[in-house]
Protein backbone atom coordinates (compact mmCIF):
# COMPACT_ATOMS: atom_id res chain seq x y z
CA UNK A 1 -32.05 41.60 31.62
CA UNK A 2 -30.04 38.96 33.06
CA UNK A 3 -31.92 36.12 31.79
CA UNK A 4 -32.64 37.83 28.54
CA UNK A 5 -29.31 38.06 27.84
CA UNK A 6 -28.46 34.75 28.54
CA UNK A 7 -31.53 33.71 26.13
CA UNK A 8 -30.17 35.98 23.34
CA UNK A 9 -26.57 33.44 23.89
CA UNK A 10 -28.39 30.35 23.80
CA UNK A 11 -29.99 31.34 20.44
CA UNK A 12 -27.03 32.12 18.95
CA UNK A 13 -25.01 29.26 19.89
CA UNK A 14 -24.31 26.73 16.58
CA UNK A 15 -26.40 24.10 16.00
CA UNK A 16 -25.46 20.78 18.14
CA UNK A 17 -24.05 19.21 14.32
CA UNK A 18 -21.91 22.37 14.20
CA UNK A 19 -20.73 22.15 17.90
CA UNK A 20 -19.86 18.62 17.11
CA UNK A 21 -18.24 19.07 13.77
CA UNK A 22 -15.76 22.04 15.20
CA UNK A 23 -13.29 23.56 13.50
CA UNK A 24 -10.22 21.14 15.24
CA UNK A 25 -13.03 17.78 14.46
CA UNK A 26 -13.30 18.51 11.22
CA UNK A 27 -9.46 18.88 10.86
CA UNK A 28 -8.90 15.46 12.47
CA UNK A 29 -11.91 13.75 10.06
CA UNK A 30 -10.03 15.12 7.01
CA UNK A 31 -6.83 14.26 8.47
CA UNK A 32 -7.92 10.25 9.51
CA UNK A 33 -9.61 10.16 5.90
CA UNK A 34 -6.49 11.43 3.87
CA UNK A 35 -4.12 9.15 6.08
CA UNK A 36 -6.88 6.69 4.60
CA UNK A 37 -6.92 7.31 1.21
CA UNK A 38 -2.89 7.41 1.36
CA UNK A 39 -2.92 3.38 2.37
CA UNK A 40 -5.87 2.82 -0.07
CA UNK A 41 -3.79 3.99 -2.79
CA UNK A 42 -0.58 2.27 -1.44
CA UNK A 43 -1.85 -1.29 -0.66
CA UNK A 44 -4.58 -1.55 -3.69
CA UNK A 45 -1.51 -2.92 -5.91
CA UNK A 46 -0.69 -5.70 -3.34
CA UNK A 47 -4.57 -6.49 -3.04
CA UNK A 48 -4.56 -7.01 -7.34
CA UNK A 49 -1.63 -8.62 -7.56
CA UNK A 50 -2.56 -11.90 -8.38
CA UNK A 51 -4.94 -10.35 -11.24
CA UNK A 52 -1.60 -8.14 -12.08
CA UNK A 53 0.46 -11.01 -12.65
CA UNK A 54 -2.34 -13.16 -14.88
CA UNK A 55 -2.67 -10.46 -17.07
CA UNK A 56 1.03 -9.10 -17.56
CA UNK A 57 2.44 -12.78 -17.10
CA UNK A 58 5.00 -11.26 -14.11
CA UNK A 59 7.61 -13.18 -12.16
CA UNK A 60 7.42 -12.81 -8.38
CA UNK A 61 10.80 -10.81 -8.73
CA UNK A 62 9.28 -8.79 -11.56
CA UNK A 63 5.94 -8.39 -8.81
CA UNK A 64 8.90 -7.06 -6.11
CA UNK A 65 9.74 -4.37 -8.71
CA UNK A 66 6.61 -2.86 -9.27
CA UNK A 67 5.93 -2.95 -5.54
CA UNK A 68 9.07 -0.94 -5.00
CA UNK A 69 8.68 1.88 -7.93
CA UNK A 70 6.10 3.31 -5.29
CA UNK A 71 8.95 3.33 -2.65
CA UNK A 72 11.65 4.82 -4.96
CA UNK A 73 9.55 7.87 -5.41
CA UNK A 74 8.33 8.05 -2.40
CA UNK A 75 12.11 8.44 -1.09
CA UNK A 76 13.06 10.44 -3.21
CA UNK A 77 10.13 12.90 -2.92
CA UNK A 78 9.63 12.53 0.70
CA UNK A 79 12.03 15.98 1.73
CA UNK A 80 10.10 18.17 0.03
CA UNK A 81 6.86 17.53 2.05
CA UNK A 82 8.44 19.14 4.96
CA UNK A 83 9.94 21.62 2.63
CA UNK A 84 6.92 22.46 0.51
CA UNK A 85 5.10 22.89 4.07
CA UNK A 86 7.72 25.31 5.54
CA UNK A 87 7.49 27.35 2.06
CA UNK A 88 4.02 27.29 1.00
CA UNK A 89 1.78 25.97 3.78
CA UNK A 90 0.32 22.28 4.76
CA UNK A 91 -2.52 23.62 2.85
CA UNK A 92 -1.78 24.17 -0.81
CA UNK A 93 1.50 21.26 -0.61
CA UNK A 94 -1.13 18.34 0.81
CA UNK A 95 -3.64 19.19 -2.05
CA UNK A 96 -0.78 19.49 -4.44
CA UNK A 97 0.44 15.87 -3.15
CA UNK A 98 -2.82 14.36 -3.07
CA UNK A 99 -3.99 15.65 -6.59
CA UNK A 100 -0.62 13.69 -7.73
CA UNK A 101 -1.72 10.23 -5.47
CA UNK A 102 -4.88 10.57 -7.29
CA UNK A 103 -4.17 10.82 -11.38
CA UNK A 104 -0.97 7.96 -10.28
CA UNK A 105 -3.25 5.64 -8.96
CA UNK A 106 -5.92 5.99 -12.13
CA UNK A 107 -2.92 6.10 -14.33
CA UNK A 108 -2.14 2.33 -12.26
CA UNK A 109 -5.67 1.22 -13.93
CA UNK A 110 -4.88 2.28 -17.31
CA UNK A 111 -1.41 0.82 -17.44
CA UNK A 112 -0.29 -1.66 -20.19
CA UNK A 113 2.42 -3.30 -19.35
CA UNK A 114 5.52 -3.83 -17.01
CA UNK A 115 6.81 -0.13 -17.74
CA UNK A 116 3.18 1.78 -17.58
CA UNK A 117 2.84 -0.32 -14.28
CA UNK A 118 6.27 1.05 -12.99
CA UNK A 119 5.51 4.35 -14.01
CA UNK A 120 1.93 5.12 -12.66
CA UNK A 121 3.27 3.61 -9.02
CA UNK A 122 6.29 5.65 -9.27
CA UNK A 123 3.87 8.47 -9.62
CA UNK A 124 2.32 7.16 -6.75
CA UNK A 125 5.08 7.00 -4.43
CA UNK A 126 6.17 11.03 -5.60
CA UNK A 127 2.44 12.29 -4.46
CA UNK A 128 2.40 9.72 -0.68
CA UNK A 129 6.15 11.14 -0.16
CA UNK A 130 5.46 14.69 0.61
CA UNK A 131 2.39 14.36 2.26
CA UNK A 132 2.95 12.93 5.56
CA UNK A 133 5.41 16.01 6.45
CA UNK A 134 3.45 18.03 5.44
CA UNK A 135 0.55 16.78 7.21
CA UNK A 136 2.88 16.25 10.24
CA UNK A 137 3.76 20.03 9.77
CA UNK A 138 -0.22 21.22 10.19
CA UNK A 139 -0.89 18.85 13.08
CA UNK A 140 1.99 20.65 14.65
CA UNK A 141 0.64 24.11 14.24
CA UNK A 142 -3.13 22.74 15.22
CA UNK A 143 -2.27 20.34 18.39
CA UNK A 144 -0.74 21.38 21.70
CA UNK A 145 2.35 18.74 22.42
CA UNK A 146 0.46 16.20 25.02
CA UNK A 147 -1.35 16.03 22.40
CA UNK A 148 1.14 14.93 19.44
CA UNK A 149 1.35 11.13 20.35
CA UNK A 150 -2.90 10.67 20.01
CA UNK A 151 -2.92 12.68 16.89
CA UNK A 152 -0.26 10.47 15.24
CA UNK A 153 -1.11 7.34 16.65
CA UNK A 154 -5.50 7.92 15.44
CA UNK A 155 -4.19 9.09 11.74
CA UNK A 156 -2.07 6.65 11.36
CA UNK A 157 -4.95 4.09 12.83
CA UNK A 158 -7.33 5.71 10.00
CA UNK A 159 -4.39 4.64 7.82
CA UNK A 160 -4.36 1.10 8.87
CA UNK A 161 -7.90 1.07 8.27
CA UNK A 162 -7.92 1.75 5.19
CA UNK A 163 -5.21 -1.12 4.59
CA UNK A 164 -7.43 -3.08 6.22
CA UNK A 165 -10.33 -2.36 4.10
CA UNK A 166 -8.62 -2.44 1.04
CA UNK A 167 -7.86 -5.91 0.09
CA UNK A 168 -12.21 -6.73 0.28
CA UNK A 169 -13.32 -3.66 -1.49
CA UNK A 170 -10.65 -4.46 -4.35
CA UNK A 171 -11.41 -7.86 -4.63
CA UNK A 172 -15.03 -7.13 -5.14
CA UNK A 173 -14.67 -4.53 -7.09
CA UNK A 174 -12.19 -6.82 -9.07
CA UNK A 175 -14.51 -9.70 -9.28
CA UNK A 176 -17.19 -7.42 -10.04
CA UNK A 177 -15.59 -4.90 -12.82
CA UNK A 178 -12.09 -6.10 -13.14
CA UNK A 179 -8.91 -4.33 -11.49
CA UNK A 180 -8.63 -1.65 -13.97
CA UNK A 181 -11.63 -0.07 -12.11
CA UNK A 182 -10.24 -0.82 -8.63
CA UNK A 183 -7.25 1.35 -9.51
CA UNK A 184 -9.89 4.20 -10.68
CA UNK A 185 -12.25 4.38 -8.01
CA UNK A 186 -9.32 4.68 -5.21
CA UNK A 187 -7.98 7.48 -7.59
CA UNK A 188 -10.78 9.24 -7.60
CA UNK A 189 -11.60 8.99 -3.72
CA UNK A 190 -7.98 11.12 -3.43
CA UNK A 191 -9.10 13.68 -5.73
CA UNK A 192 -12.51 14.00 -3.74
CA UNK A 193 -10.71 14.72 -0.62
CA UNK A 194 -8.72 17.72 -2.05
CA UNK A 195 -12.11 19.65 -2.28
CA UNK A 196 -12.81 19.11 0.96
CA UNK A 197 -9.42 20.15 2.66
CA UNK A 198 -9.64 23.41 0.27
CA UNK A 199 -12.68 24.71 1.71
CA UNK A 200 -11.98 23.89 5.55
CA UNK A 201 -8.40 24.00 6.61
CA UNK A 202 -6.23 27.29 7.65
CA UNK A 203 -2.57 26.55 8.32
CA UNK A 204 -2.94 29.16 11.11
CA UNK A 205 -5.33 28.08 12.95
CA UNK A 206 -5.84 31.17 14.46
CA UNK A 207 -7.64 32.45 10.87
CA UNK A 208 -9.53 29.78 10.69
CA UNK A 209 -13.13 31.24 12.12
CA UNK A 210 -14.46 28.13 14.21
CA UNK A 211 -11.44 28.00 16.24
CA UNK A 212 -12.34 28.71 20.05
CA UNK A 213 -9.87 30.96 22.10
CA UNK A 214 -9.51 27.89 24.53
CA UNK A 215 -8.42 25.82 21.41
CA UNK A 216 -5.30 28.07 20.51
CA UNK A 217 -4.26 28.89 24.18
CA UNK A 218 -2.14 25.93 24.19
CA UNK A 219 -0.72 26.28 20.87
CA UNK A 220 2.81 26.83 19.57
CA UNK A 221 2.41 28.33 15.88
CA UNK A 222 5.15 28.12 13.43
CA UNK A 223 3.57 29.52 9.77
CA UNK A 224 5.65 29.20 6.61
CA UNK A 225 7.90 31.96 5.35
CA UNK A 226 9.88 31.59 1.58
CA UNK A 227 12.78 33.96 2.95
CA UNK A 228 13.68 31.13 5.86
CA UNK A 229 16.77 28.74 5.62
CA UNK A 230 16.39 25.50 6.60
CA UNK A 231 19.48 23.42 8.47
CA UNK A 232 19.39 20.40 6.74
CA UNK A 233 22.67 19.36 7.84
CA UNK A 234 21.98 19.49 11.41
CA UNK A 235 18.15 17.94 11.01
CA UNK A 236 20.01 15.23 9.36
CA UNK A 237 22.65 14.53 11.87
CA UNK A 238 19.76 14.63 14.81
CA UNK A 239 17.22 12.04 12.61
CA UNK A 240 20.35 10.00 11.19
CA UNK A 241 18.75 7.79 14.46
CA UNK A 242 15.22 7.79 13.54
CA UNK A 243 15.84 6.77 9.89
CA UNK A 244 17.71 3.57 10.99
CA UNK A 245 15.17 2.16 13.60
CA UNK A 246 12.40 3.01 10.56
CA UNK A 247 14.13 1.34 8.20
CA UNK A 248 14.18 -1.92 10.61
CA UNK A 249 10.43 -1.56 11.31
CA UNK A 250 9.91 -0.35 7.49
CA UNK A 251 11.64 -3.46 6.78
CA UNK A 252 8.55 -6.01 7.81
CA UNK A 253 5.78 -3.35 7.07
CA UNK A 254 6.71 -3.64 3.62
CA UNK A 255 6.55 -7.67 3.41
CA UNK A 256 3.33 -7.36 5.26
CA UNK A 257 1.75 -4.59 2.57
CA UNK A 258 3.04 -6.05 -0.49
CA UNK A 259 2.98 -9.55 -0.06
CA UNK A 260 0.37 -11.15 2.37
CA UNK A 261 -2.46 -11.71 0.05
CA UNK A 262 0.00 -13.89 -2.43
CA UNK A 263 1.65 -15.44 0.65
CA UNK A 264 -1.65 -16.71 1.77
CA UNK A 265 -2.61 -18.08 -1.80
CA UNK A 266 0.62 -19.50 -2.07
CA UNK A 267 1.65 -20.80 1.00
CA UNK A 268 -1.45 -21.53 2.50
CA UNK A 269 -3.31 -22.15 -0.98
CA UNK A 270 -6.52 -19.72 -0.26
CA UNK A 271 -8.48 -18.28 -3.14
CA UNK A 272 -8.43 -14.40 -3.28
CA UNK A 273 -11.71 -13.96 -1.68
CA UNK A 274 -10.15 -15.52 1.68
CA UNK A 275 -6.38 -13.75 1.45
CA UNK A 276 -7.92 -10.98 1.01
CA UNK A 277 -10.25 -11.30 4.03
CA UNK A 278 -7.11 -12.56 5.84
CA UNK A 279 -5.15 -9.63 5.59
CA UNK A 280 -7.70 -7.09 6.25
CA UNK A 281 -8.02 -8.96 9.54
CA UNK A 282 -4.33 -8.43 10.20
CA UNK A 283 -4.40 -5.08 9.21
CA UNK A 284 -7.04 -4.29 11.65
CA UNK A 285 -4.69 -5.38 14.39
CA UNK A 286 -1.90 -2.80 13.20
CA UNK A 287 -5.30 0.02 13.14
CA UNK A 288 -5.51 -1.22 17.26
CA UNK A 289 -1.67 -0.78 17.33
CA UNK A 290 -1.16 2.53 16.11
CA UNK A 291 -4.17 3.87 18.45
CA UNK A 292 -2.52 1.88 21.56
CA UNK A 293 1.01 3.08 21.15
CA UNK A 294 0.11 6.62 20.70
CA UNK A 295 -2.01 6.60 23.76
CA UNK A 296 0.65 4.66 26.17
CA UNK A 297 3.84 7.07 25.02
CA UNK A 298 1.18 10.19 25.66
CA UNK A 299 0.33 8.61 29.24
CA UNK A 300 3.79 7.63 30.01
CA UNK A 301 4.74 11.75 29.23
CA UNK A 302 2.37 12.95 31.29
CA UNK A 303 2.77 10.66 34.25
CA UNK A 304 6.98 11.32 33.75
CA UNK A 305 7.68 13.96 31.66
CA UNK A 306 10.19 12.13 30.43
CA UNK A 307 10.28 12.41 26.02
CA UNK A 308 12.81 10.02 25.95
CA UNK A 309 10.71 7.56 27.92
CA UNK A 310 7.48 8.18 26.73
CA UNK A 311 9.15 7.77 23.12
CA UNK A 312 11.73 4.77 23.28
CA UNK A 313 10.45 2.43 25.31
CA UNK A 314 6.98 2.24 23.51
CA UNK A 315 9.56 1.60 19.93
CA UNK A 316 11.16 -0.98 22.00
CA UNK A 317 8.39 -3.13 23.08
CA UNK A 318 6.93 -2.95 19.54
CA UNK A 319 10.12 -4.69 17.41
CA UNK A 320 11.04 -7.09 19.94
CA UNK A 321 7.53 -7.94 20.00
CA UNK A 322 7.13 -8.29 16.53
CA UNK A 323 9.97 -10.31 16.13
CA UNK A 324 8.78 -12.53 18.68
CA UNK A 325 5.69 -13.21 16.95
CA UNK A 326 7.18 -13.80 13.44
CA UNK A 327 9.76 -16.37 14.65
CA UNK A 328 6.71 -19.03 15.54
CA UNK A 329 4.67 -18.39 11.97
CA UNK A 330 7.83 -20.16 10.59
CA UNK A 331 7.15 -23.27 12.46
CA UNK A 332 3.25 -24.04 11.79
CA UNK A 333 0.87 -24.23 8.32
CA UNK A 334 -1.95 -24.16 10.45
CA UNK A 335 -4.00 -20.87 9.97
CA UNK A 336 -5.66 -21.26 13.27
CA UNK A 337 -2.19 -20.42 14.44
CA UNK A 338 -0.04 -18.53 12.14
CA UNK A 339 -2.80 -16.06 11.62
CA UNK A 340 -3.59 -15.33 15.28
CA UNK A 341 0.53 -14.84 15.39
CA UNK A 342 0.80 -12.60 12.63
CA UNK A 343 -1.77 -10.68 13.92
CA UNK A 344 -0.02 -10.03 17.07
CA UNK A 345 2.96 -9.07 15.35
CA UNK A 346 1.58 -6.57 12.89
CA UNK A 347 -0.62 -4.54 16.55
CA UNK A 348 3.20 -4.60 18.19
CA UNK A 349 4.90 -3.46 15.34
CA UNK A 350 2.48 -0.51 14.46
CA UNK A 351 3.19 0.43 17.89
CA UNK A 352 5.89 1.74 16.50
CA UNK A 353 4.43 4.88 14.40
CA UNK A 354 3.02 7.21 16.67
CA UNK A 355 6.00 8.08 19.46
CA UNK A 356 8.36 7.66 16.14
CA UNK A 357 6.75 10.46 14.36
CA UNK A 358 5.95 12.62 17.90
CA UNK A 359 10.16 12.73 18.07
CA UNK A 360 10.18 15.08 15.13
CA UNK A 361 7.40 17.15 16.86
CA UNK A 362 9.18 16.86 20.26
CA UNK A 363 12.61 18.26 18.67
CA UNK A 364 10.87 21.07 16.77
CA UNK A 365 8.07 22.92 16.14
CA UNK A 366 9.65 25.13 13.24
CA UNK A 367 11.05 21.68 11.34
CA UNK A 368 8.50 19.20 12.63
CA UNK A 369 7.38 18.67 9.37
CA UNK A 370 11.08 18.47 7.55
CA UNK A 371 12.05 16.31 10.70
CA UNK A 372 9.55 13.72 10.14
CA UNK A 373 10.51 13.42 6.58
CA UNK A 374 13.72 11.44 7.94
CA UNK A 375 11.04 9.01 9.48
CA UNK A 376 9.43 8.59 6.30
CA UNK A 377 13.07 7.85 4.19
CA UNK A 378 13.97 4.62 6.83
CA UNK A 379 10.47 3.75 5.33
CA UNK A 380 11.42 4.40 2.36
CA UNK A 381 14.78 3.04 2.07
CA UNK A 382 13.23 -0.21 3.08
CA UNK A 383 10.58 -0.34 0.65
CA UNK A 384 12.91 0.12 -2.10
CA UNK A 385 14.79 -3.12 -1.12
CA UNK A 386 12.44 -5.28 0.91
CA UNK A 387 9.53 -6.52 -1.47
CA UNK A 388 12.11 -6.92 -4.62
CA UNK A 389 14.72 -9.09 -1.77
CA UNK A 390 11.57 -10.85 -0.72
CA UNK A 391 10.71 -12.35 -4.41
CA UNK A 392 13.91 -12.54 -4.97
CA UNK A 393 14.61 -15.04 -1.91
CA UNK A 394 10.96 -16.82 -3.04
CA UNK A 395 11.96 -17.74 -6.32
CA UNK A 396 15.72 -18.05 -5.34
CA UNK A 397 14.40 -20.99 -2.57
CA UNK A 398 10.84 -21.47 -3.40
CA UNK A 399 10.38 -21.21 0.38
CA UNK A 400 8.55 -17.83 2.18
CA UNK A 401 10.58 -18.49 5.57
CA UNK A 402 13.17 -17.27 4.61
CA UNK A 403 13.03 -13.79 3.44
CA UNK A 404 10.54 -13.94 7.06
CA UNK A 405 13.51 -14.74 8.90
CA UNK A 406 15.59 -12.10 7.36
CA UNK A 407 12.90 -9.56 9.06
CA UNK A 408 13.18 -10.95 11.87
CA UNK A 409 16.81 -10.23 12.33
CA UNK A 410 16.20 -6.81 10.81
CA UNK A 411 13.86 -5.85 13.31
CA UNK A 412 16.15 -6.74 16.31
CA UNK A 413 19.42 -4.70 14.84
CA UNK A 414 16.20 -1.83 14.73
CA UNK A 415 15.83 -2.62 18.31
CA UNK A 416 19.77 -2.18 19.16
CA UNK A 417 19.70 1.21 17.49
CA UNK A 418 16.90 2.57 19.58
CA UNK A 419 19.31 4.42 22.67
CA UNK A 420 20.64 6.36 19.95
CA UNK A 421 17.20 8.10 19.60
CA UNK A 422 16.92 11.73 21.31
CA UNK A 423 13.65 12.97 21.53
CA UNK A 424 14.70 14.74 25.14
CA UNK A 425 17.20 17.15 23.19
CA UNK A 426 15.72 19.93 21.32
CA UNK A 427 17.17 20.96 18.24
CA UNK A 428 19.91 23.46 18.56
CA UNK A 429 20.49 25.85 15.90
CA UNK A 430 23.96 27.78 16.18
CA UNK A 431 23.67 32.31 16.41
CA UNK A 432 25.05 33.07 12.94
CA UNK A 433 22.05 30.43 11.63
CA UNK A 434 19.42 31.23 14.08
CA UNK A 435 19.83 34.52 13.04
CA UNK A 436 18.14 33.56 9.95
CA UNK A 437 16.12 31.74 11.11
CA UNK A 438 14.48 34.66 13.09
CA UNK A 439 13.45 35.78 10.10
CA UNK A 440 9.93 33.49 9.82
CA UNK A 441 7.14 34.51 10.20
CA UNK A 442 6.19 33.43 13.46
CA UNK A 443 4.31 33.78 16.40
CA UNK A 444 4.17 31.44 19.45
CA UNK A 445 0.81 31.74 21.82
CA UNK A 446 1.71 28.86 24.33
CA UNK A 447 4.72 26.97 25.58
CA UNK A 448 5.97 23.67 24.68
């Protein structure tokens, strides 16, 4: 009976695609490809640009502006990820965000002029906004916290790669069709991926029915609830920190997404076919990066303990390191050199992402979501002002060291703001507003 009963288990056990493709892989495969599809759509304008400005006739300057519309949305937008997530669900406010990303980023291929260009990126930037929250919010509900720093650090790798893979596949598909159909194909891709979060994500994972009991033991759910009021002031006050090292870091990430592939052509005098080759190649050092330093600040917690630790001195190592690495590519015009260097500076400074965004997810599991939305406006902030002061300073001076340099000493005042980050100190709500705060719809299986 023994055996038979056994035998009548075996046969009902999934098939070994369906044991592999579990409920929590399948969450992490649609979360890697959305993170994907988010830097496809954000660094595709960066990879046309040189077609951008032959056809429109635009000024380096007038480049810089239409780089930052996507940032001045995506600031503006980025609080109600968090929000939207807290309200409605990860769910419904990712496909909602993603659905926007999408019809933007076709809109970019349709554009006209100067204005259209503006526009469609704004839309863009108002879509890419909410939807790292938000998606911070559901891998807080589906990932126990040892567990925070890897899932941050191998989306935000899937993010990289698609940055890196961007700049080839638009310049083919430029060459081949033009950049209007770039623009339309990377829209689309977005739209595809709402269909598939639709039909196989739960933001309880509890209701979702290929969810093992072994997967939620270790859990700590916090599900929306519209009646709940959210402390804004005192999130603000505890990721004032967190928005000023981002900005630093956001500071350089922006030069490197908006303006490698003309600072090769123009400083180095490639064609496209070769910038664009080059910064894929640097972009898959910032993919290594973001793996790396969510791995090391998860090892470091579990050898220590210590959030603080595990958090700060990762962020540390990666913008002095960066800086480190910039400050030579100012001295050579070799590429045997200055890529190698650059290189090295984009893995250190993705470093960076993964412990920054776990500090949100450390404070809180009710407002990781809202809390990482603070990480996202340093990034934001410094999009809005970095590519436009970068061709600014080009055609001011005609030379690209400078506005380099200026990063440079961005990224160590980033590095001097670091001790004011507090990812040891939970976030403490006072009675009379804890009180209402008791009023979501919660339930916690598993400690932090």
């Amino acid at each position: 009976m023994a055996l038979a009963q056994e035998a009548d288990e075996i046969s009902s056990k999934p098939a070994p695609v369906r044991r592999f493709l579990d409920a929590h892989s399948m969450v992490t495969t649609l979360l890697c490809v959305l993170f994907a599809i988010m830097y496809l759509d954000r660094v595709n304008i960066s990879a046309a640009a040189a077609s951008l400005k032959t056809s429109f006739a635009l000024t380096n300057t007038e480049m810089g502006l239409i780089f930052s519309a996507f940032s001045w949305a995506y600031l503006g937008s980025v609080i109600f990820g968090g929000w939207g997530a807290r309200k409605y669900g990860s769910k419904l406010t990712l496909i909602v965000c993603v659905m926007i990303v999408g019809m933007g980023t076709i809109a970019t291929g349709l554009a006209g002029g100067l204005v259209s260009l503006f526009v469609a990126r704004l839309a863009v930037g108002m879509g890419e906004g909410p939807a790292f929250p938000a998606a911070t919010q559901a891998m807080r509900n589906w990932y126990p916290p040892h567990r925070f720093g890897y899932i941050q650090g191998i989306t935000h790798s899937a993010s990289r790669l698609g940055a890196a893979l961007t700049p080839p596949i638009v310049a083919a598909v430029v060459l081949w069709s033009g950049w209007r159909s770039a623009f339309i194909v990377c829209g689309a891709a977005a739209l595809l991926w709402c269909i598939a979060w639709w039909f196989s994500f739960r933001d309880d994972p509890r209701e979702h029915p290929g969810v093992t009991a072994g997967k939620i033991a270790d859990l700590s759910v916090s599900m929306p609830d519209r009646r709940a009021r959210i402390p804004f002031w005192l999130i603000t006050r505890r990721m004032a920190s967190v928005t000023v090292v981002m900005f630093a870091y956001g500071w350089t990430y922006w030069v490197f997404v908006s303006w490698l592939p003309l600072y090769f052509v123009n400083q180095h005098h490639t064609d496209l076919k070769s910038s664009a080759l080059l910064t894929s190649a640097l972009f898959f050092a910032g993919l290594v990066g973001n793996t790396v330093g969510g791995a090391v600040s998860d090892r470091i917690l579990k050898s220590t303990g210590r959030n603080r630790k595990a958090r700060c001195s990762v962020i540390l190592v990666s913008l002095l390191g960066a800086a480190s690495l910039i400050t030579p590519t100012m001295l050579f015009d070799d590429l045997r050199l200055v890529v190698p260097l650059l290189a090295g500076a984009m893995f250190f400074l993705e470093l960076t992402i993964a412990p920054m965004y776990a500090i949100p997810m450390d404070i809180s599991k009710e407002y990781a979501g809202i809390g990482s939305a603070y990480v996202i406006m340093g990034v934001g902030l410094s999009g809005i002002v970095s590519p436009v002061v970068f061709g600014w300073l080009i055609d001011l001076t005609g030379n690209w060291n400078v506005p380099f340099a200026t990063g440079v000493g961005i990224l160590l005042a980033g590095a001097a703001a670091i001790p004011w980050l507090r990812p040891d100190v939970p976030l403490s709500i006072p009675a009379d507003q804890s009180a209402i705060a008791t009023t979501t719809r919660q339930t916690t299986t598993g400690t932090r």
